[in-house]
PDB file of N, CA and C in Angstrom:
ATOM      1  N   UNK A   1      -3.024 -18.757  94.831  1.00  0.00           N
ATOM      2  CA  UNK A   1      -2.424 -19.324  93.644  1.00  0.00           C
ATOM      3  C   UNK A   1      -2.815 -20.800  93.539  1.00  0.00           C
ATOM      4  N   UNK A   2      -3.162 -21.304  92.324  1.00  0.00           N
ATOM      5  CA  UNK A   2      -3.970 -22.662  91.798  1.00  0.00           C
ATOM      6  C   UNK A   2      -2.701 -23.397  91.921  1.00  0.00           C
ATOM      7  N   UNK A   3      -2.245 -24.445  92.346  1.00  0.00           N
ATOM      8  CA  UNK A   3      -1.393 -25.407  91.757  1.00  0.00           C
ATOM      9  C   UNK A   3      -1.772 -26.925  91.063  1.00  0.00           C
ATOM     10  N   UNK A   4      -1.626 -26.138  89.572  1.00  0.00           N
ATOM     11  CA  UNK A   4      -2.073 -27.306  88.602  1.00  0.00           C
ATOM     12  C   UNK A   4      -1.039 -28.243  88.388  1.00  0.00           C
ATOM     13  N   UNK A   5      -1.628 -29.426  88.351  1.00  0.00           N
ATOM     14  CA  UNK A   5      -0.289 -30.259  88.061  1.00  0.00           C
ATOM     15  C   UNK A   5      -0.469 -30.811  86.456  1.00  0.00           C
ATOM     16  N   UNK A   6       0.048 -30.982  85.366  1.00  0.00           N
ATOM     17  CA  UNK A   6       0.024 -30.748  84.121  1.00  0.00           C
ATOM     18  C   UNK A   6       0.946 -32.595  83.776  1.00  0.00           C
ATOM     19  N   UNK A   7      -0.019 -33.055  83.017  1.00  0.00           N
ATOM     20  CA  UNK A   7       0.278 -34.715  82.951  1.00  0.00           C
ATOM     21  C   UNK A   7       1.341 -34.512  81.889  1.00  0.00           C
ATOM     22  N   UNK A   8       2.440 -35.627  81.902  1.00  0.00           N
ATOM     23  CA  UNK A   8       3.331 -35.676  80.809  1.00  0.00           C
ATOM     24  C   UNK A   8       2.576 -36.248  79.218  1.00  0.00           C
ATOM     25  N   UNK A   9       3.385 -36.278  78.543  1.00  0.00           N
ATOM     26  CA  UNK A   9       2.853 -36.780  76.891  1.00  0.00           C
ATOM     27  C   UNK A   9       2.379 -38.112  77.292  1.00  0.00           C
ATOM     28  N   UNK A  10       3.496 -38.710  77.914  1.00  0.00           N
ATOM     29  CA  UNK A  10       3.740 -40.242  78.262  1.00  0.00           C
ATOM     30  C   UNK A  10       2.472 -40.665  79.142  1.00  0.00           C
ATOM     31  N   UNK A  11       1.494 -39.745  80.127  1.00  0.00           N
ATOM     32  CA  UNK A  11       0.723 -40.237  80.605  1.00  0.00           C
ATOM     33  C   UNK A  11      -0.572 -39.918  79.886  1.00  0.00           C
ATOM     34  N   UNK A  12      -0.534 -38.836  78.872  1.00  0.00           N
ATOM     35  CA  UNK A  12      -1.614 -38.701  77.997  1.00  0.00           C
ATOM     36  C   UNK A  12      -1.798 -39.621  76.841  1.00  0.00           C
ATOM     37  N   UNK A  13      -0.807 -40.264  76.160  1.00  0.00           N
ATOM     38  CA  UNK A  13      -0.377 -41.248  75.742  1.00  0.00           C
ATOM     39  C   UNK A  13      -1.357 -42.562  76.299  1.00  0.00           C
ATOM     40  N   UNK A  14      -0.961 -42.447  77.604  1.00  0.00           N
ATOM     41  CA  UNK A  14      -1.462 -44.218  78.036  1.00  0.00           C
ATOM     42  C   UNK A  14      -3.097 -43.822  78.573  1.00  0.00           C
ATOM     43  N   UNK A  15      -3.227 -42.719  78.841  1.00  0.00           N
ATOM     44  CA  UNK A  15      -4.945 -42.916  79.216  1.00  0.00           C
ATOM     45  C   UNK A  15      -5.763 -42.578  77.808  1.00  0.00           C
ATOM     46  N   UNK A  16      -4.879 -42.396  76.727  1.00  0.00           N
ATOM     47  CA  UNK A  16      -5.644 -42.266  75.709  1.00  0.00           C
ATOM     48  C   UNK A  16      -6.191 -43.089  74.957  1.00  0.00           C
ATOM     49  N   UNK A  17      -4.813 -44.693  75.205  1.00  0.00           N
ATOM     50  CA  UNK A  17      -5.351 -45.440  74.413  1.00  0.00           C
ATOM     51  C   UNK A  17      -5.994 -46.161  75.337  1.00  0.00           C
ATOM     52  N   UNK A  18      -6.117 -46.047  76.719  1.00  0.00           N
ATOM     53  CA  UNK A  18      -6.911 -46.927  77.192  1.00  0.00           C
ATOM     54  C   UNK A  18      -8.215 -46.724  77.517  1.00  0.00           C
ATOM     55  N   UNK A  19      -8.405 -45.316  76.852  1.00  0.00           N
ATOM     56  CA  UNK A  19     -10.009 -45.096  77.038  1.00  0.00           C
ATOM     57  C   UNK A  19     -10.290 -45.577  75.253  1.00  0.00           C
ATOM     58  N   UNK A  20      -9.246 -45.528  74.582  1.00  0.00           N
ATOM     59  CA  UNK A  20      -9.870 -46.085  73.034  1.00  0.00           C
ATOM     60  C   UNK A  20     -10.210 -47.452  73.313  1.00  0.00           C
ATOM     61  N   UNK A  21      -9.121 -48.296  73.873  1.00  0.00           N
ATOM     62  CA  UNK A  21      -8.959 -49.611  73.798  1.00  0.00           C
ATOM     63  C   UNK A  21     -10.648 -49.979  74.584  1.00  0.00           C
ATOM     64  N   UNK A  22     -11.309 -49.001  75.772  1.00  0.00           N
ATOM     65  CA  UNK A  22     -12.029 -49.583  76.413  1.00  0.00           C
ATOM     66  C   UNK A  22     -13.852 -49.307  75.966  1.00  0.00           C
ATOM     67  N   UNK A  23     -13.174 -48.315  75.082  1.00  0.00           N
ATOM     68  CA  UNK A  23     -14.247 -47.806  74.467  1.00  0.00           C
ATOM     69  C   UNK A  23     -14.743 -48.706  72.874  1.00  0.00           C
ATOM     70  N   UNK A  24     -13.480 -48.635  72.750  1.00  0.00           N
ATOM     71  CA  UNK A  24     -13.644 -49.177  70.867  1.00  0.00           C
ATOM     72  C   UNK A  24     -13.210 -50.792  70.698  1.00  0.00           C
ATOM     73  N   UNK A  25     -12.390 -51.212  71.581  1.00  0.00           N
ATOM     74  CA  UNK A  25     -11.969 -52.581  71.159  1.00  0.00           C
ATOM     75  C   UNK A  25     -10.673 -52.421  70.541  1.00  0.00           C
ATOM     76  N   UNK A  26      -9.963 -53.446  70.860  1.00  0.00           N
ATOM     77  CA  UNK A  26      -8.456 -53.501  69.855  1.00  0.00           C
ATOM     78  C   UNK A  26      -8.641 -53.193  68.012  1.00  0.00           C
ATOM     79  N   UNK A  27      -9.337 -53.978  67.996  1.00  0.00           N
ATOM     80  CA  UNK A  27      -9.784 -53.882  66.240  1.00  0.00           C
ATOM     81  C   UNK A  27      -9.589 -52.469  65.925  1.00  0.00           C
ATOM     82  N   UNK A  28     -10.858 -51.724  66.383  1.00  0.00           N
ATOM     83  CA  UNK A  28     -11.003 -50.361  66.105  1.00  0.00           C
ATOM     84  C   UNK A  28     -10.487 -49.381  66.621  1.00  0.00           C
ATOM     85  N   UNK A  29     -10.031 -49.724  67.669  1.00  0.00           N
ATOM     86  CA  UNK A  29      -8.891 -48.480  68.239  1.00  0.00           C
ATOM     87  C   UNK A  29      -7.319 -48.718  67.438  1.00  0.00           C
ATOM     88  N   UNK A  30      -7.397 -50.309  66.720  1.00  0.00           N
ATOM     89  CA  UNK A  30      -5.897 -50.043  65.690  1.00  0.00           C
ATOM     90  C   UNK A  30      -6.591 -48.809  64.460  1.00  0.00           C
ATOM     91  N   UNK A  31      -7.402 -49.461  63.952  1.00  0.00           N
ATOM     92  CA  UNK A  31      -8.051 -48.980  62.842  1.00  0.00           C
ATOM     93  C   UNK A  31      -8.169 -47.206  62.823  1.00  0.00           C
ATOM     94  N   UNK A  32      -8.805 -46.941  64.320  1.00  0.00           N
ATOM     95  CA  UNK A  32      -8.524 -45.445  64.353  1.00  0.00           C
ATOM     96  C   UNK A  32      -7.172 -44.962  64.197  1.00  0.00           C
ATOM     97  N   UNK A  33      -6.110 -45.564  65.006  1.00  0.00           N
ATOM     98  CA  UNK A  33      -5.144 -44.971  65.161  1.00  0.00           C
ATOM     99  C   UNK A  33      -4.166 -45.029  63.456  1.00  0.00           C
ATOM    100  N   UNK A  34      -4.675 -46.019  62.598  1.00  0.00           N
ATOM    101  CA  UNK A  34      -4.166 -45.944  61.901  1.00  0.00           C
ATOM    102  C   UNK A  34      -4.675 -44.777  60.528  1.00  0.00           C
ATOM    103  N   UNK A  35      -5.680 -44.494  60.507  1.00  0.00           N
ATOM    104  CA  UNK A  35      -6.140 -43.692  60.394  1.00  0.00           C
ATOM    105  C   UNK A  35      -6.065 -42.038  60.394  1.00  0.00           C
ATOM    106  N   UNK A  36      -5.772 -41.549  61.402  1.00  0.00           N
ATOM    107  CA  UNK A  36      -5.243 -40.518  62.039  1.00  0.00           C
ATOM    108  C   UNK A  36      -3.997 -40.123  61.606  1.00  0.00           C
ATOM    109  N   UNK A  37      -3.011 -41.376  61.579  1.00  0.00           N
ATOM    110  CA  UNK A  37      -1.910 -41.000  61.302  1.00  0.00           C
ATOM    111  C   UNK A  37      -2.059 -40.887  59.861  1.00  0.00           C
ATOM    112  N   UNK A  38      -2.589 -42.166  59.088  1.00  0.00           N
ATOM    113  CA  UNK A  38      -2.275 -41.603  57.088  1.00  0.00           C
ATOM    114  C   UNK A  38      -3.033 -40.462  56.521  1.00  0.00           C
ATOM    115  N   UNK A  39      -3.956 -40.138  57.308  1.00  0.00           N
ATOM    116  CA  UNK A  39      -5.055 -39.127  56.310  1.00  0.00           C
ATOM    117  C   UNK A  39      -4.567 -37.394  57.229  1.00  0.00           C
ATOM    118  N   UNK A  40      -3.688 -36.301  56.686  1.00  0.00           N
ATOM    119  CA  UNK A  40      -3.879 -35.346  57.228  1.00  0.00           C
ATOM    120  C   UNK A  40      -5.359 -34.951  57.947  1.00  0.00           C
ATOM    121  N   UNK A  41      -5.096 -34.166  59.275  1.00  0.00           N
ATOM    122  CA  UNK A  41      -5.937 -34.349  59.487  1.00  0.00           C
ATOM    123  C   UNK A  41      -6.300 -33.298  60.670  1.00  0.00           C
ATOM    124  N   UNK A  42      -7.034 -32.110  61.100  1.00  0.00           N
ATOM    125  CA  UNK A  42      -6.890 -30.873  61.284  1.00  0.00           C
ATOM    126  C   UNK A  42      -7.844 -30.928  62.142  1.00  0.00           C
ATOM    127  N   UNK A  43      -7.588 -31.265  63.467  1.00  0.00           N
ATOM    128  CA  UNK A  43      -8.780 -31.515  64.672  1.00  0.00           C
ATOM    129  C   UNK A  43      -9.005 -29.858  64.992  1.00  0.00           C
ATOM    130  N   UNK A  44      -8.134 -28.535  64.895  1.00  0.00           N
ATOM    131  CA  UNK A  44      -8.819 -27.429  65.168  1.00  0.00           C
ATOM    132  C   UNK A  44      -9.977 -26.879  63.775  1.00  0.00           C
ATOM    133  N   UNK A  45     -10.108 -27.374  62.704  1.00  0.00           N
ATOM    134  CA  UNK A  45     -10.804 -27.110  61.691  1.00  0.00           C
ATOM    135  C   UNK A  45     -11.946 -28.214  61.765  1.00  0.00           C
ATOM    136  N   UNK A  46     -11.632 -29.371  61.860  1.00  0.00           N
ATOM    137  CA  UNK A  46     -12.510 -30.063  62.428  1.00  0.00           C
ATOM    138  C   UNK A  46     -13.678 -30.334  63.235  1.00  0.00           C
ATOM    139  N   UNK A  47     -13.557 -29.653  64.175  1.00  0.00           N
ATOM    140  CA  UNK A  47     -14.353 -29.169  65.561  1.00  0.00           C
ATOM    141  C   UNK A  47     -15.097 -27.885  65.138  1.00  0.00           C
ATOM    142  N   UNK A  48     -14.365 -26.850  64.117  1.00  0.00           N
ATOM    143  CA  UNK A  48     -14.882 -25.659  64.183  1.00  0.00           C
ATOM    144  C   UNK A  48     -16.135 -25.901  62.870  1.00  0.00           C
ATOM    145  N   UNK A  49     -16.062 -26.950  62.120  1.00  0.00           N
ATOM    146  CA  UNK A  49     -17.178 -27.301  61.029  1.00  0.00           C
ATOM    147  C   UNK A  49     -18.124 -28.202  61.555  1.00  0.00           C
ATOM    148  N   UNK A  50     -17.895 -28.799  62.439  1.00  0.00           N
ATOM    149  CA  UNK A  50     -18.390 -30.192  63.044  1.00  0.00           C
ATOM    150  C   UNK A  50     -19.922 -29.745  62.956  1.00  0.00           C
ATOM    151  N   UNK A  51     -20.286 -29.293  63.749  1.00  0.00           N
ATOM    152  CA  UNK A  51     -22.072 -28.541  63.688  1.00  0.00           C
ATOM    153  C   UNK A  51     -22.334 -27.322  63.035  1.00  0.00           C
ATOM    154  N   UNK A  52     -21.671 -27.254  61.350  1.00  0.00           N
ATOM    155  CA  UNK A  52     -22.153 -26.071  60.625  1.00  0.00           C
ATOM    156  C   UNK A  52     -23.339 -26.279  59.845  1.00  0.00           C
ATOM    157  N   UNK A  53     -23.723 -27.205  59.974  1.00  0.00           N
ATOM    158  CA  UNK A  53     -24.739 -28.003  59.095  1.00  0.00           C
ATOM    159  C   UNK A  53     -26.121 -27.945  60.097  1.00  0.00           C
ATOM    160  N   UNK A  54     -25.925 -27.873  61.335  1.00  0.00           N
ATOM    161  CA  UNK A  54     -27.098 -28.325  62.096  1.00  0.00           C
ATOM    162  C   UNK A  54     -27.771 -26.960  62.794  1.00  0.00           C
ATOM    163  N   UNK A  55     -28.913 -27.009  63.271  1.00  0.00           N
ATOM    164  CA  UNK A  55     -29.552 -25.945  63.811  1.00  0.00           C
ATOM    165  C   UNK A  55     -29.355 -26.130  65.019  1.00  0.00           C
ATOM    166  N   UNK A  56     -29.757 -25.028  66.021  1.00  0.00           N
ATOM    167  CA  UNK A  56     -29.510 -25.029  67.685  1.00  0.00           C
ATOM    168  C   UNK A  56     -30.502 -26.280  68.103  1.00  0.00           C
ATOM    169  N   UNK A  57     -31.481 -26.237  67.990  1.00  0.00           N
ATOM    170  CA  UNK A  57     -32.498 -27.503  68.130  1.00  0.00           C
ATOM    171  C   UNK A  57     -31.830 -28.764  68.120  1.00  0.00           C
ATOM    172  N   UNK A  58     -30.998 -28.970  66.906  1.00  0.00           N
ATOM    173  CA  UNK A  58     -30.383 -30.278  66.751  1.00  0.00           C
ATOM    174  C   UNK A  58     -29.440 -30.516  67.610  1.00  0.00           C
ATOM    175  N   UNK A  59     -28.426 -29.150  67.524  1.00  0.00           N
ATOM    176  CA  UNK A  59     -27.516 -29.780  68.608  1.00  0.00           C
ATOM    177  C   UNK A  59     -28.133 -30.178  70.147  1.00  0.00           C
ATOM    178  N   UNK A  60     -29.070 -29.194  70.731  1.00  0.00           N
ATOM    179  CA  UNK A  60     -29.437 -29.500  71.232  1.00  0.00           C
ATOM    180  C   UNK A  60     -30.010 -30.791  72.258  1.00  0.00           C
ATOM    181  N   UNK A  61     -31.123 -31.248  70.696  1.00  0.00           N
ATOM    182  CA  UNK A  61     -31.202 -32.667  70.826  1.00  0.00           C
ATOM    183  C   UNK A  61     -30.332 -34.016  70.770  1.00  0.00           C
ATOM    184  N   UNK A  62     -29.347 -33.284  69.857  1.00  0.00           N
ATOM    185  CA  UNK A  62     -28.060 -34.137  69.998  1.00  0.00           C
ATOM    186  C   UNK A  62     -27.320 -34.292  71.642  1.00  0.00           C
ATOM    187  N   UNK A  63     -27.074 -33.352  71.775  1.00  0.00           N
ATOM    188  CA  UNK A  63     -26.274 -33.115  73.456  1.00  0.00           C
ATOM    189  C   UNK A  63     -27.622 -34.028  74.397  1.00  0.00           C
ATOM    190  N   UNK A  64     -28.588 -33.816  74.551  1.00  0.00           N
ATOM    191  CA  UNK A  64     -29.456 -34.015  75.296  1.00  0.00           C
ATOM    192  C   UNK A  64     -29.527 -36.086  75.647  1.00  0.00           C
ATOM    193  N   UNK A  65     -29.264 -36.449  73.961  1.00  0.00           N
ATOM    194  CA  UNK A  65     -29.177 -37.647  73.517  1.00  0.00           C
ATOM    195  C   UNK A  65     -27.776 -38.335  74.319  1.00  0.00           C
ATOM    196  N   UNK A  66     -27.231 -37.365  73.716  1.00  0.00           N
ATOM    197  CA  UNK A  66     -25.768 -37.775  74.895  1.00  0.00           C
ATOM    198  C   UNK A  66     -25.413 -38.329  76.181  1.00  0.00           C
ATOM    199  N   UNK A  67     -25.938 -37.225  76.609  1.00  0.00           N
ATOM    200  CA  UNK A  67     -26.614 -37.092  77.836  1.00  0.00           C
ATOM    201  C   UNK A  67     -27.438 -38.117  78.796  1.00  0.00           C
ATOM    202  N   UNK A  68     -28.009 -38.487  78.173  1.00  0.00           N
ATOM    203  CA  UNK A  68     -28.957 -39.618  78.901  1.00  0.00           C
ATOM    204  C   UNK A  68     -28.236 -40.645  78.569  1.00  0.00           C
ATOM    205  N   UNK A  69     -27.725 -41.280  77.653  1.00  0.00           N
ATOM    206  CA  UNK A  69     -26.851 -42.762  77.229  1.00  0.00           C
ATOM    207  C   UNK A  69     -26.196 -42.759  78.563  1.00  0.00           C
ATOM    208  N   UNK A  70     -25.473 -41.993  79.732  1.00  0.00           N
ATOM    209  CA  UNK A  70     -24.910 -42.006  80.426  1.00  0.00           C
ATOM    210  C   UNK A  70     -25.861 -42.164  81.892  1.00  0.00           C
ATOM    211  N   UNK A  71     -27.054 -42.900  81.941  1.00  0.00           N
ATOM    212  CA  UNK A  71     -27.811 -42.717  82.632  1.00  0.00           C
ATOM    213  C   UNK A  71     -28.104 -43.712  82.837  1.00  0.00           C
TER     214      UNK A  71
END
């Protein structure tokens, strides 16, 4: 038997904004967050259109692009 340990809201909460804050800057991590909240906004519909437009190649090359920035 796995014993997962499952983070509270409160700690998903604080590593969330501190990967925005470290990623985006105060400016734009307000700007996102404000964002998010006024415009409905449907992250499972979201994700499922995200690459309906693109061919396997692209994503591909997209992921691949990804990929290396981290290198």
């Amino acid at each position: 038997m796995t014993n997962i340990m499952y983070k509270t809201d409160s700690v998903i909460r604080q590593e969330g904004m501190k990967i925005l804050l470290d990623k985006m800057g105060m400016v734009d991590a307000e700007r996102f967050i404000s964002l998010i909240i006024r415009e409905p906004f449907d992250y499972t519909k979201w994700r499922e259109d995200l690459f309906d437009n693109m061919s396997l190649q692209e994503l591909a090359q997209k992921a691949n692009e990804y990929c290396e920035s981290f290198e």
